[in-house]
Protein backbone atom coordinates (compact mmCIF):
# COMPACT_ATOMS: atom_id res chain seq x y z
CA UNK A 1 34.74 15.39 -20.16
CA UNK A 2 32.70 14.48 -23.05
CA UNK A 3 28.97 13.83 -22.83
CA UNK A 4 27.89 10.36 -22.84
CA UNK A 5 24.01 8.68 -22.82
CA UNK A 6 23.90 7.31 -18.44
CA UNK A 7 22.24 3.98 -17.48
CA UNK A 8 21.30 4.46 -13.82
CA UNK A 9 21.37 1.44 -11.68
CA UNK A 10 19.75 1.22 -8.35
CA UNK A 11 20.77 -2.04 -6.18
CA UNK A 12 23.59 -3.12 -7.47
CA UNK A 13 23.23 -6.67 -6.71
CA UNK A 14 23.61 -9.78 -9.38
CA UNK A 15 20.34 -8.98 -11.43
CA UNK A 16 20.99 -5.36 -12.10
CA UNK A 17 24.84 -5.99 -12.40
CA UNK A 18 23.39 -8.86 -15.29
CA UNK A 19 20.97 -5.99 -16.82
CA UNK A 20 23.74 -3.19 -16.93
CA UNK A 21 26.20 -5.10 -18.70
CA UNK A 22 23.80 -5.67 -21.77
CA UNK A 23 22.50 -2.31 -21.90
CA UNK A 24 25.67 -0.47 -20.72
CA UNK A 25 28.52 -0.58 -23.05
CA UNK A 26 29.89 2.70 -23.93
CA UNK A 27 27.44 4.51 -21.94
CA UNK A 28 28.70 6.06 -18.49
CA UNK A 29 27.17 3.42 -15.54
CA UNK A 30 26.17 4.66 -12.31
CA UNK A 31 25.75 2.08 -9.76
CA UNK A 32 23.97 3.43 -6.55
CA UNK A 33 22.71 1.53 -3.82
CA UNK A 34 21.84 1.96 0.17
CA UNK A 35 25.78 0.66 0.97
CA UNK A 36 28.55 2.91 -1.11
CA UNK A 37 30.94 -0.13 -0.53
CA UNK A 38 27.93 -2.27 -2.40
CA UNK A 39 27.64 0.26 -5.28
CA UNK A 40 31.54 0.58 -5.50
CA UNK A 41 32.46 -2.95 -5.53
CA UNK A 42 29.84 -3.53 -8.25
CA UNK A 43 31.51 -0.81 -10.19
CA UNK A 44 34.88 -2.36 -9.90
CA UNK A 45 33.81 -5.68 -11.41
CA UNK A 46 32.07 -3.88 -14.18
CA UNK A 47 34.83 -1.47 -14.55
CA UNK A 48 37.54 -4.43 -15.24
CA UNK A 49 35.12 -5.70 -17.86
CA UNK A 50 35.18 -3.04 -19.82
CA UNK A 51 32.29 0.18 -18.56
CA UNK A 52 32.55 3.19 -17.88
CA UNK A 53 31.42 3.43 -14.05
CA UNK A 54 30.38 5.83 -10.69
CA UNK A 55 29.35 4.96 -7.86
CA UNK A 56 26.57 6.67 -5.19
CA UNK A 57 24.90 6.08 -2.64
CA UNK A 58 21.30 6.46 -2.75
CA UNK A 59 18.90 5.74 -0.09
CA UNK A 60 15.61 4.60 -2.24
CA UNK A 61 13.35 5.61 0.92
CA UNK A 62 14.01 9.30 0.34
CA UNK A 63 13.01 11.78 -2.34
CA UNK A 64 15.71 13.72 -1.64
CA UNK A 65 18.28 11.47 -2.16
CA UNK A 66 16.48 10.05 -5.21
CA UNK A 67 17.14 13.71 -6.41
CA UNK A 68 20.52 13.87 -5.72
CA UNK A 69 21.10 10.70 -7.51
CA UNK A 70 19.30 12.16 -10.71
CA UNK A 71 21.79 15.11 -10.58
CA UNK A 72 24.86 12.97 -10.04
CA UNK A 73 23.52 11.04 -13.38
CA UNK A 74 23.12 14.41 -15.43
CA UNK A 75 26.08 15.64 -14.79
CA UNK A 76 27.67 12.60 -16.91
CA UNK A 77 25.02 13.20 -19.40
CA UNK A 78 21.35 12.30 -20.64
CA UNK A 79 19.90 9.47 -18.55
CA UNK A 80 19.13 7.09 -21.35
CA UNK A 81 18.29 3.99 -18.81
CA UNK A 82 17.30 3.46 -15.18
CA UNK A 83 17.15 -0.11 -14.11
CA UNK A 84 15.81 -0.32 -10.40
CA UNK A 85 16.72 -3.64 -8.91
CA UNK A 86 16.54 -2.12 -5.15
CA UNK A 87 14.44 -3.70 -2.43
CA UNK A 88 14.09 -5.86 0.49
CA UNK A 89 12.41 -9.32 1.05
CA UNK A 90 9.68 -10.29 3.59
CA UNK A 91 12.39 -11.97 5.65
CA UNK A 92 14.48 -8.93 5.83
CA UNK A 93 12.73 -6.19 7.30
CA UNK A 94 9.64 -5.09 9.16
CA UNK A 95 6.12 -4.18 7.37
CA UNK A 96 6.90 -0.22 7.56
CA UNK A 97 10.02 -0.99 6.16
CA UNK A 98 9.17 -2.98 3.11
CA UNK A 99 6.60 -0.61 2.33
CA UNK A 100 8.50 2.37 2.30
CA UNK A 101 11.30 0.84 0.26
CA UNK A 102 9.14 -1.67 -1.90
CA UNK A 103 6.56 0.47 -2.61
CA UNK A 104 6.31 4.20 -1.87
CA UNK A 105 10.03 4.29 -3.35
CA UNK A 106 9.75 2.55 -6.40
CA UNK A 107 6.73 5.14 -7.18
CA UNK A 108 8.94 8.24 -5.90
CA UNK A 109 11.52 7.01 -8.13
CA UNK A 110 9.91 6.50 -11.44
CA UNK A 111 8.07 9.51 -11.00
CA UNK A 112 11.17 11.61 -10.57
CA UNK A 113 13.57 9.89 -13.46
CA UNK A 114 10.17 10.17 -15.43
CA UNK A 115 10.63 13.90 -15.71
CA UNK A 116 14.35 13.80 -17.10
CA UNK A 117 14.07 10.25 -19.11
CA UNK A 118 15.78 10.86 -22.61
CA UNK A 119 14.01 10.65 -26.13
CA UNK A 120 13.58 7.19 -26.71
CA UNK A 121 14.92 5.90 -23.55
CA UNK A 122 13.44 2.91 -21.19
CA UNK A 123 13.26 2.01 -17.65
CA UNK A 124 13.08 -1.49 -15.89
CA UNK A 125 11.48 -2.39 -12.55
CA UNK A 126 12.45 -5.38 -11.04
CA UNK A 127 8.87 -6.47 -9.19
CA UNK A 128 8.19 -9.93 -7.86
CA UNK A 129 6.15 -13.38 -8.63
CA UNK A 130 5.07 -12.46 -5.26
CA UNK A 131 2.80 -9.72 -6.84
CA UNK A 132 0.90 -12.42 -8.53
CA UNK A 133 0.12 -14.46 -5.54
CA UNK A 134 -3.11 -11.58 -4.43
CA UNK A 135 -6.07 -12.41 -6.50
CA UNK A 136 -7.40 -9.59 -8.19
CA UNK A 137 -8.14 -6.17 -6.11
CA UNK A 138 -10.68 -4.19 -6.16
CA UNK A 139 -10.65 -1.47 -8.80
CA UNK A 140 -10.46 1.17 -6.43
CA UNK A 141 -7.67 -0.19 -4.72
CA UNK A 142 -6.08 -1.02 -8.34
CA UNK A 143 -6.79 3.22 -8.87
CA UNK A 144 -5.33 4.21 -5.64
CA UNK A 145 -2.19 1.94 -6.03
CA UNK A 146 -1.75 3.54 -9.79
CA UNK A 147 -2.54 6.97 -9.70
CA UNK A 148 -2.52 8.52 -6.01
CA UNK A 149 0.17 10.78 -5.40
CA UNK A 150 3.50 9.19 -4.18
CA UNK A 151 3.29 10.76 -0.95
CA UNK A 152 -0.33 9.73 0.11
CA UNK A 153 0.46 6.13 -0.80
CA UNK A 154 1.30 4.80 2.36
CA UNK A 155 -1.70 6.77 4.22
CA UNK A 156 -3.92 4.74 2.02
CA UNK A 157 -6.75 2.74 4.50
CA UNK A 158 -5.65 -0.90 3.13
CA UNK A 159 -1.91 -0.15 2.94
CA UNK A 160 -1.76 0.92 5.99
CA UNK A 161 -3.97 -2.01 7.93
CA UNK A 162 -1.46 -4.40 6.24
CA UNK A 163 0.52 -6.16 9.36
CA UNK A 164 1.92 -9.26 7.97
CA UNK A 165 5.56 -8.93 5.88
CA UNK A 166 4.49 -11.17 2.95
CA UNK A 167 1.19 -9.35 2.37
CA UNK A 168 3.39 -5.69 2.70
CA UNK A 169 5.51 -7.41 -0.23
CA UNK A 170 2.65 -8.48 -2.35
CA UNK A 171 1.45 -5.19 -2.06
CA UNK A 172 4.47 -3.83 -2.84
CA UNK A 173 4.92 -5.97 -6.36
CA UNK A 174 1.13 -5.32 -7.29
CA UNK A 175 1.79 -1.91 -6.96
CA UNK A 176 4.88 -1.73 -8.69
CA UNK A 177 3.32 -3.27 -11.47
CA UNK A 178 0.00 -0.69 -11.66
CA UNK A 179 2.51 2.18 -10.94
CA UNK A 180 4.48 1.37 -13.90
CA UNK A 181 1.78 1.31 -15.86
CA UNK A 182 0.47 4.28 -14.92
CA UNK A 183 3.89 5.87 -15.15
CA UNK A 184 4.17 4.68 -18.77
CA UNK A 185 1.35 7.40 -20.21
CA UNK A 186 3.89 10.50 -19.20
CA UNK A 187 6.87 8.56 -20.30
CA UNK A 188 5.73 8.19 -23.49
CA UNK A 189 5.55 11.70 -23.88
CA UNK A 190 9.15 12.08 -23.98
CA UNK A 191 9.44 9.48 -26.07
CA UNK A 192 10.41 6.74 -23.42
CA UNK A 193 9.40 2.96 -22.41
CA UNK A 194 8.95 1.99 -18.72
CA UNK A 195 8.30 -1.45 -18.22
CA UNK A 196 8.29 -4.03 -15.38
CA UNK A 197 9.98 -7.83 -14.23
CA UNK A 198 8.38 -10.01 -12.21
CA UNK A 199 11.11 -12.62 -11.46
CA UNK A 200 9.94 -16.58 -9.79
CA UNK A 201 13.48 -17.20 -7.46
CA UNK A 202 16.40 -16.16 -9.02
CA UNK A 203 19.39 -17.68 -6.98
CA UNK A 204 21.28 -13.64 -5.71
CA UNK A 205 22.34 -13.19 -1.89
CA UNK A 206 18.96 -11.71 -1.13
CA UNK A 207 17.54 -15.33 -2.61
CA UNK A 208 19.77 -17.36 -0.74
CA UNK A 209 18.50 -15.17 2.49
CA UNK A 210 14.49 -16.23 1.84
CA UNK A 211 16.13 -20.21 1.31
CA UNK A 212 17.76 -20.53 4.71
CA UNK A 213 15.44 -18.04 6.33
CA UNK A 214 11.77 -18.98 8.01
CA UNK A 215 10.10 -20.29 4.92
CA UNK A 216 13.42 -21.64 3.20
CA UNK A 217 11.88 -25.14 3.35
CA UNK A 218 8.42 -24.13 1.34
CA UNK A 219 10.55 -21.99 -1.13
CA UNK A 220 12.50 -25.56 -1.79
CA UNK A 221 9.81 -27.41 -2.57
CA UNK A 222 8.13 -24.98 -4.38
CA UNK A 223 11.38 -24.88 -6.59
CA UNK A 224 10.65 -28.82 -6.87
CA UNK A 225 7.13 -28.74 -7.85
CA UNK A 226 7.94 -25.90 -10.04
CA UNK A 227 7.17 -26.57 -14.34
CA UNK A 228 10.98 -25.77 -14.78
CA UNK A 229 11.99 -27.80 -11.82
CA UNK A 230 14.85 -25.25 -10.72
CA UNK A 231 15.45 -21.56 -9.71
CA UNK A 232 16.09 -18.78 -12.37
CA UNK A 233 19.68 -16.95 -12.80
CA UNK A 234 20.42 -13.19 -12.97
CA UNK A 235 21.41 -13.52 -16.52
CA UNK A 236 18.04 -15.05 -18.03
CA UNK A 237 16.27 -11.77 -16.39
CA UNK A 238 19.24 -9.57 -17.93
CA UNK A 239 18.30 -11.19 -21.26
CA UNK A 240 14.80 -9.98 -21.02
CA UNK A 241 15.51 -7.04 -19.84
CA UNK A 242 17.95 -6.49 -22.52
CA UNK A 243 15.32 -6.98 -25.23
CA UNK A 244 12.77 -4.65 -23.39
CA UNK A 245 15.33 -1.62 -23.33
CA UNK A 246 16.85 -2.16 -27.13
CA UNK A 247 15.36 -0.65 -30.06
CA UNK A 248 13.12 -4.66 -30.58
CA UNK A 249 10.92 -3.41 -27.59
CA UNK A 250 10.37 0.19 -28.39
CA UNK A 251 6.74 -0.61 -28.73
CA UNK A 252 6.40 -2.74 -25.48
CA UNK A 253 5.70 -0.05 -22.23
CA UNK A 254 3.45 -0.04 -19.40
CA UNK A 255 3.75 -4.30 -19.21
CA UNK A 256 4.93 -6.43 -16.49
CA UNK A 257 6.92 -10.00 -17.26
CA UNK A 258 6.49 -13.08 -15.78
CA UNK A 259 9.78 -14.72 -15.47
CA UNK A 260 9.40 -17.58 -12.60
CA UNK A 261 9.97 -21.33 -14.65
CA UNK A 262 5.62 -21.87 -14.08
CA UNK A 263 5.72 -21.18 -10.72
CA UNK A 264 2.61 -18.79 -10.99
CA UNK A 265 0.95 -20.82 -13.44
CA UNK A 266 1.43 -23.81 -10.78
CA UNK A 267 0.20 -22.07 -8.30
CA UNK A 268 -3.21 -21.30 -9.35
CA UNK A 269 -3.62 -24.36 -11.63
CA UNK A 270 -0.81 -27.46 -10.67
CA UNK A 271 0.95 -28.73 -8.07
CA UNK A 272 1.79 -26.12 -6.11
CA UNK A 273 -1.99 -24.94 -5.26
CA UNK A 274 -1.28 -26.32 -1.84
CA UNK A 275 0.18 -23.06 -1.44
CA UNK A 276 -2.98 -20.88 -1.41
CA UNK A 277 -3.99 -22.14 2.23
CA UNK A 278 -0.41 -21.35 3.71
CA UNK A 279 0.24 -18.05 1.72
């Protein structure tokens, strides 16, 4: 089997299905995510349009099995792309869960990928608005989040008093922005960009769980208030990422994008300010 350059895709749900298929033709795809029958169903639509697909499954909470997802990738060829699009929402799982996922992941993951990364390759996190909502941190807790080693990150004093889900996935997002940009100094050195997404709502299944879950009503009207008066869709973030990973963003790395129709920008300055005192 001939060598070709890998995009590795972890959750394969409608925003990193929308990112692969710009970055992905004639490069081998592998589609991992916590469910095989998720990954391999994701393959077979993008198989039918034309890529070149495998399917794993990879459980994001584990080193190991980050590992073994690396050497599945290799063995197609260099690993050109990783787009990580994995995670769970504040009305999905417990605090220990979204941190260990969210956050300690993510940082497990780019650290690991960051050691194999091809010359001039580039890597997309998929982060959150949500990671906008904290005001600004303390430095040391911006230098802890950033730079301490993966495994001490959820022993850290503030991480760890966290009991509430949405302030575990704020956390989370915050630190998957710093980690990125810490992560983007050592893939430079192999001649790679790493670079982050901070999506408003984007209407996916894990969307439509947050709408009809406990705050579904808030996340409405914060969609009405909103500058751009609407939710996003998978493909607008697939046509950032897109430019972020072709050769137009090679010098763009270490940078987090805002992609939420003004919700942020409302937030702190328009209509939806309400929201500080119930956030």
């Amino acid at each position: 089997m001939s060598k070709k350059d890998v995009v590795v895709l972890l959750g394969a749900g409608s925003i990193g299905q929308a990112i692969a298929r710009r970055v992905g033709a004639g490069k081998h795809v592998v589609l991992a995510d916590l469910k095989l029958e998720n990954a391999q169903a994701a393959a077979k639509i993008l198989e039918d349009a034309g890529f070149e697909t495998s399917a794993v499954a990879a459980d994001l909470s584990s080193r190991e099995s980050i590992l073994k997802l690396a050497e599945h990738a290799r063995g197609f060829g260099e690993v050109k792309n990783l787009i990580n699009a994995a995670g769970v929402s504040p009305s999905q799982a417990p605090v220990e869960a979204i941190l260990k996922v969210d956050l300690y992941s993510t940082a497990v993951l780019l650290e690991e990928f960051g050691k194999i990364i091809g010359m001039g390759g580039s890597g997309i996190v998929i982060s959150s608005q949500s990671g906008h909502r904290l005001g600004a941190l303390p430095e040391e807790q911006n230098e802890k989040l950033a730079t301490s080693p993966t495994e001490e990150l959820l022993s850290l004093p503030f991480i760890k008093a966290i009991t509430d889900t949405l302030k575990a996935y704020q956390y989370s997002k915050r630190c998957n922005v710093l980690r990125v940009m810490y992560e983007a100094t050592r893939w430079g050195k192999r001649g790679a960009t790493i670079n982050s997404i901070s999506p408003g709502i984007i209407i996916t299944p894990l969307a439509n769980d947050e709408l009809h879950g406990p705050r579904g009503d808030g996340y409405r009207k914060m969609l009405s208030l909103c500058p751009a008066g609407r939710a996003g869709t998978p493909d607008e973030v697939g046509d950032l990422a897109e430019f972020l990973m072709s050769s137009r963003g090679r010098w763009i790395s270490g940078s987090d994008f805002l992609i939420d129709g003004g919700t942020t920008a409302s937030y702190w300055y328009g209509d939806l300010q309400y929201l500080k005192t119930t956030h």
